[in-house]
C-alpha atoms as a PDB file:
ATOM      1  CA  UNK A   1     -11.307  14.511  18.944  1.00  0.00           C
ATOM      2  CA  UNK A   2     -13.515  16.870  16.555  1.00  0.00           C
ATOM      3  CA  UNK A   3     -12.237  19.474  17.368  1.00  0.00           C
ATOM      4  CA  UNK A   4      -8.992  18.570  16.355  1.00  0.00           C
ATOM      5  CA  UNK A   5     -10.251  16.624  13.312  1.00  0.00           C
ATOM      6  CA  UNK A   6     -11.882  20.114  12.273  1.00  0.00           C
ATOM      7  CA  UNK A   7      -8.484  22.269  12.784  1.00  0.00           C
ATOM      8  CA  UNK A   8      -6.978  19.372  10.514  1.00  0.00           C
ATOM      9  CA  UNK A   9      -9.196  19.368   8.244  1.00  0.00           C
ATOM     10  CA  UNK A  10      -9.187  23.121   7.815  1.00  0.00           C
ATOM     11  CA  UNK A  11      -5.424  23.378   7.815  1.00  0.00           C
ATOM     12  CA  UNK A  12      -5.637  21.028   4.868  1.00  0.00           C
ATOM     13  CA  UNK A  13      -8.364  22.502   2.813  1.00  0.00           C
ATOM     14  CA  UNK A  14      -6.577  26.135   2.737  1.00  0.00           C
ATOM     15  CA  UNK A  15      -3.144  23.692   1.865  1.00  0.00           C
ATOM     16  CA  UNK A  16      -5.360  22.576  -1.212  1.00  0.00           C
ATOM     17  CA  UNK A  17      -6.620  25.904  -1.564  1.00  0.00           C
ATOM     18  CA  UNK A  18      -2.731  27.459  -1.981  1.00  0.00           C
ATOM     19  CA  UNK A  19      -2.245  24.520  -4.745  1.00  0.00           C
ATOM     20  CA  UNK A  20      -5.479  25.109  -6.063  1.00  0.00           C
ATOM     21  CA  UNK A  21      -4.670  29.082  -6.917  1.00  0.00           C
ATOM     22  CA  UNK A  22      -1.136  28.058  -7.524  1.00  0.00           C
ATOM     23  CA  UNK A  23      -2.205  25.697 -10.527  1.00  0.00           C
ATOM     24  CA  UNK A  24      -4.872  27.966 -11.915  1.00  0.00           C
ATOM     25  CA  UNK A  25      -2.015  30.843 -12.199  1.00  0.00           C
ATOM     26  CA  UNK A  26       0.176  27.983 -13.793  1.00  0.00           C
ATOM     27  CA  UNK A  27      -2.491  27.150 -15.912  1.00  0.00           C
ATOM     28  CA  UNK A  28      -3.963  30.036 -16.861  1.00  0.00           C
ATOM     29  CA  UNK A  29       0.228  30.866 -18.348  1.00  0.00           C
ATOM     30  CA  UNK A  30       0.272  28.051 -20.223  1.00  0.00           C
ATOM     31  CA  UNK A  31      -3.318  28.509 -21.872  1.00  0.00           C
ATOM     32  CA  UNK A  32      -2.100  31.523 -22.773  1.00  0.00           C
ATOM     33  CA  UNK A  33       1.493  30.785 -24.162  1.00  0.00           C
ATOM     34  CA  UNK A  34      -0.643  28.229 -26.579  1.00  0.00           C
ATOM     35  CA  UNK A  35       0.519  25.294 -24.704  1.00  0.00           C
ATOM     36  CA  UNK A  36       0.535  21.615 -25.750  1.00  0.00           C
ATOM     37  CA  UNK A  37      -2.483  19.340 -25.726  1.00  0.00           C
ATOM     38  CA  UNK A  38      -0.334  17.041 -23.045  1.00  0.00           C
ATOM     39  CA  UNK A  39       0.868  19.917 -20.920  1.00  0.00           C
ATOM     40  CA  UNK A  40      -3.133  20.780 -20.778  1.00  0.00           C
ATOM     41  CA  UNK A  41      -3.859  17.684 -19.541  1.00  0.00           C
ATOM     42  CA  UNK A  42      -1.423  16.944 -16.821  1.00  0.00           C
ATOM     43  CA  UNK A  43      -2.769  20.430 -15.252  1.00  0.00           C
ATOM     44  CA  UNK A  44      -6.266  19.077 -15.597  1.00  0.00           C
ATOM     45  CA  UNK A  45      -5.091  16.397 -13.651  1.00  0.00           C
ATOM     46  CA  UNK A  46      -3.583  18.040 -11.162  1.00  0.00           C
ATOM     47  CA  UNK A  47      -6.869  20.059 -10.792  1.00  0.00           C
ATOM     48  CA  UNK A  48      -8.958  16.747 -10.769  1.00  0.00           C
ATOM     49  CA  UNK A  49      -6.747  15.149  -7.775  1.00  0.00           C
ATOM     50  CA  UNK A  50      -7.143  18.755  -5.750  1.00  0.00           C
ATOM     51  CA  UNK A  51     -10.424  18.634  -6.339  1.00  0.00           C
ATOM     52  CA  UNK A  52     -11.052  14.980  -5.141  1.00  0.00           C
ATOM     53  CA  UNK A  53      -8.464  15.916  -2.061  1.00  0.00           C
ATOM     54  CA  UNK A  54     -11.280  18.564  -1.107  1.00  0.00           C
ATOM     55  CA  UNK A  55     -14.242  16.406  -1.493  1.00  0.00           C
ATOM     56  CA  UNK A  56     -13.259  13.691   0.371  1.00  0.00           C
ATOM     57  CA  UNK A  57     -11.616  16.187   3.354  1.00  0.00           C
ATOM     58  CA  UNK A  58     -14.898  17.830   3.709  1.00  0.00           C
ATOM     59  CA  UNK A  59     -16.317  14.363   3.442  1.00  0.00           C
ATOM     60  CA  UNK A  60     -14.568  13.571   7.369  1.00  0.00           C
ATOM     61  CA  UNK A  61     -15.618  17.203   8.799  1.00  0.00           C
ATOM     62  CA  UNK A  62     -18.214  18.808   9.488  1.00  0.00           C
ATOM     63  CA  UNK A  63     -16.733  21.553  10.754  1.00  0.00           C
ATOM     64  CA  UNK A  64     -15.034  21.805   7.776  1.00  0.00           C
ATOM     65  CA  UNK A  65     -17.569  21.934   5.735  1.00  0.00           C
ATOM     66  CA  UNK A  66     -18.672  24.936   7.589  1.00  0.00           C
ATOM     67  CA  UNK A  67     -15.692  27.189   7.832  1.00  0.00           C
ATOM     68  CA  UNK A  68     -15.462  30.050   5.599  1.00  0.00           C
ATOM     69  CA  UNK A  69     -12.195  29.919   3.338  1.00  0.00           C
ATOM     70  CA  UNK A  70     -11.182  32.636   0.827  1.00  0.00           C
ATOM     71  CA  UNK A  71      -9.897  31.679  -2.368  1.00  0.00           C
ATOM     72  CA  UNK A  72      -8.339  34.427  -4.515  1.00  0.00           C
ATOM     73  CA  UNK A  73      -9.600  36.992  -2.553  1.00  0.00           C
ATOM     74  CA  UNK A  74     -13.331  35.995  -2.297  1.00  0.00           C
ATOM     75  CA  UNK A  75     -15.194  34.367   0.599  1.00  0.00           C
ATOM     76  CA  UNK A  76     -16.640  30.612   0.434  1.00  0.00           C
ATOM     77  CA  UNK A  77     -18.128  27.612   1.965  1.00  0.00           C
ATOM     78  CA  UNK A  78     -17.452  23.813   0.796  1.00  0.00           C
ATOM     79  CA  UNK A  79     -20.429  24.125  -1.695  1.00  0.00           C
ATOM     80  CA  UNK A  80     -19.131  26.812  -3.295  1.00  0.00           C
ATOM     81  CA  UNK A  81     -15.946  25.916  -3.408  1.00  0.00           C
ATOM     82  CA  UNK A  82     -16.505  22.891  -4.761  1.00  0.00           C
ATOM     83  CA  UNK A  83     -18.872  23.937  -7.594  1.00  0.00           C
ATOM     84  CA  UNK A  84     -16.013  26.608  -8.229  1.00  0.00           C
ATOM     85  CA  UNK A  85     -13.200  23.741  -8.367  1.00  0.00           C
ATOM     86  CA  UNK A  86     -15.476  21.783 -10.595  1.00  0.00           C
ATOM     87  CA  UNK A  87     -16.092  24.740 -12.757  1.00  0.00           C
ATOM     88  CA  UNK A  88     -12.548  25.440 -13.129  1.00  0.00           C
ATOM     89  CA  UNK A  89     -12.217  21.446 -14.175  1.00  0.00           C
ATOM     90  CA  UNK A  90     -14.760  22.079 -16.580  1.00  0.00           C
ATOM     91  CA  UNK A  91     -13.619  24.924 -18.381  1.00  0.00           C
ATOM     92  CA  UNK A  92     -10.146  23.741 -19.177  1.00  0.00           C
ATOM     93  CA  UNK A  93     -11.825  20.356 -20.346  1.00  0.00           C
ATOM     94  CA  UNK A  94     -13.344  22.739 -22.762  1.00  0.00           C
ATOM     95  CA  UNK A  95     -10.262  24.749 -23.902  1.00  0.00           C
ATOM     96  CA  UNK A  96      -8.374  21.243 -24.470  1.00  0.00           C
ATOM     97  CA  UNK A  97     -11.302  19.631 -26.558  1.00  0.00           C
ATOM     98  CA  UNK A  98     -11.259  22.963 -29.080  1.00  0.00           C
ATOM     99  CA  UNK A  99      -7.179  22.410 -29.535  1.00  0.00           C
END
């Protein structure tokens, strides 16, 4: 059964990891295009839940937690990943505060 808990989990992380680039490239338009206060938001949130979605899925694998998983185009473990997510979360918190 871990083994196929780890493929799950896996499968699910680089799912997250598809929304995760996905939103940044949305979000990184509408920072650009001067985009509402609101709009901001609702993509920090959307950041926040994939974010949460990854902690607590490496939270029930191990294996997962191990596995190597590229996000636009560069190689990284659950630490890294996270503290990139979290960055990410960060940053935009910034950008909407100066507005």
């Amino acid at each position: 059964m871990g083994f196929v808990n780890t493929i799950s989990s896996i499968n699910k992380i680089n799912k997250l990891l598809k929304d995760l680039e996905n939103q940044v490239s949305i979000t990184q338009d509408q920072v650009e295009r001067n985009a509402s206060v609101e709009t901001l938001q609702n993509s920090l949130n959307v950041l926040k839940n994939i974010h949460q979605e990854m902690i607590d899925t490496f939270g029930n694998s191990r294996g997962a937690r191990m596995a190597m998983y590229t996000v636009f185009g560069d190689k990284m473990q659950a630490p890294e990943l996270l503290l990139y997510s979290k960055n990410l979360i960060y940053h935009l918190y910034a950008i909407i505060q100066s507005k």
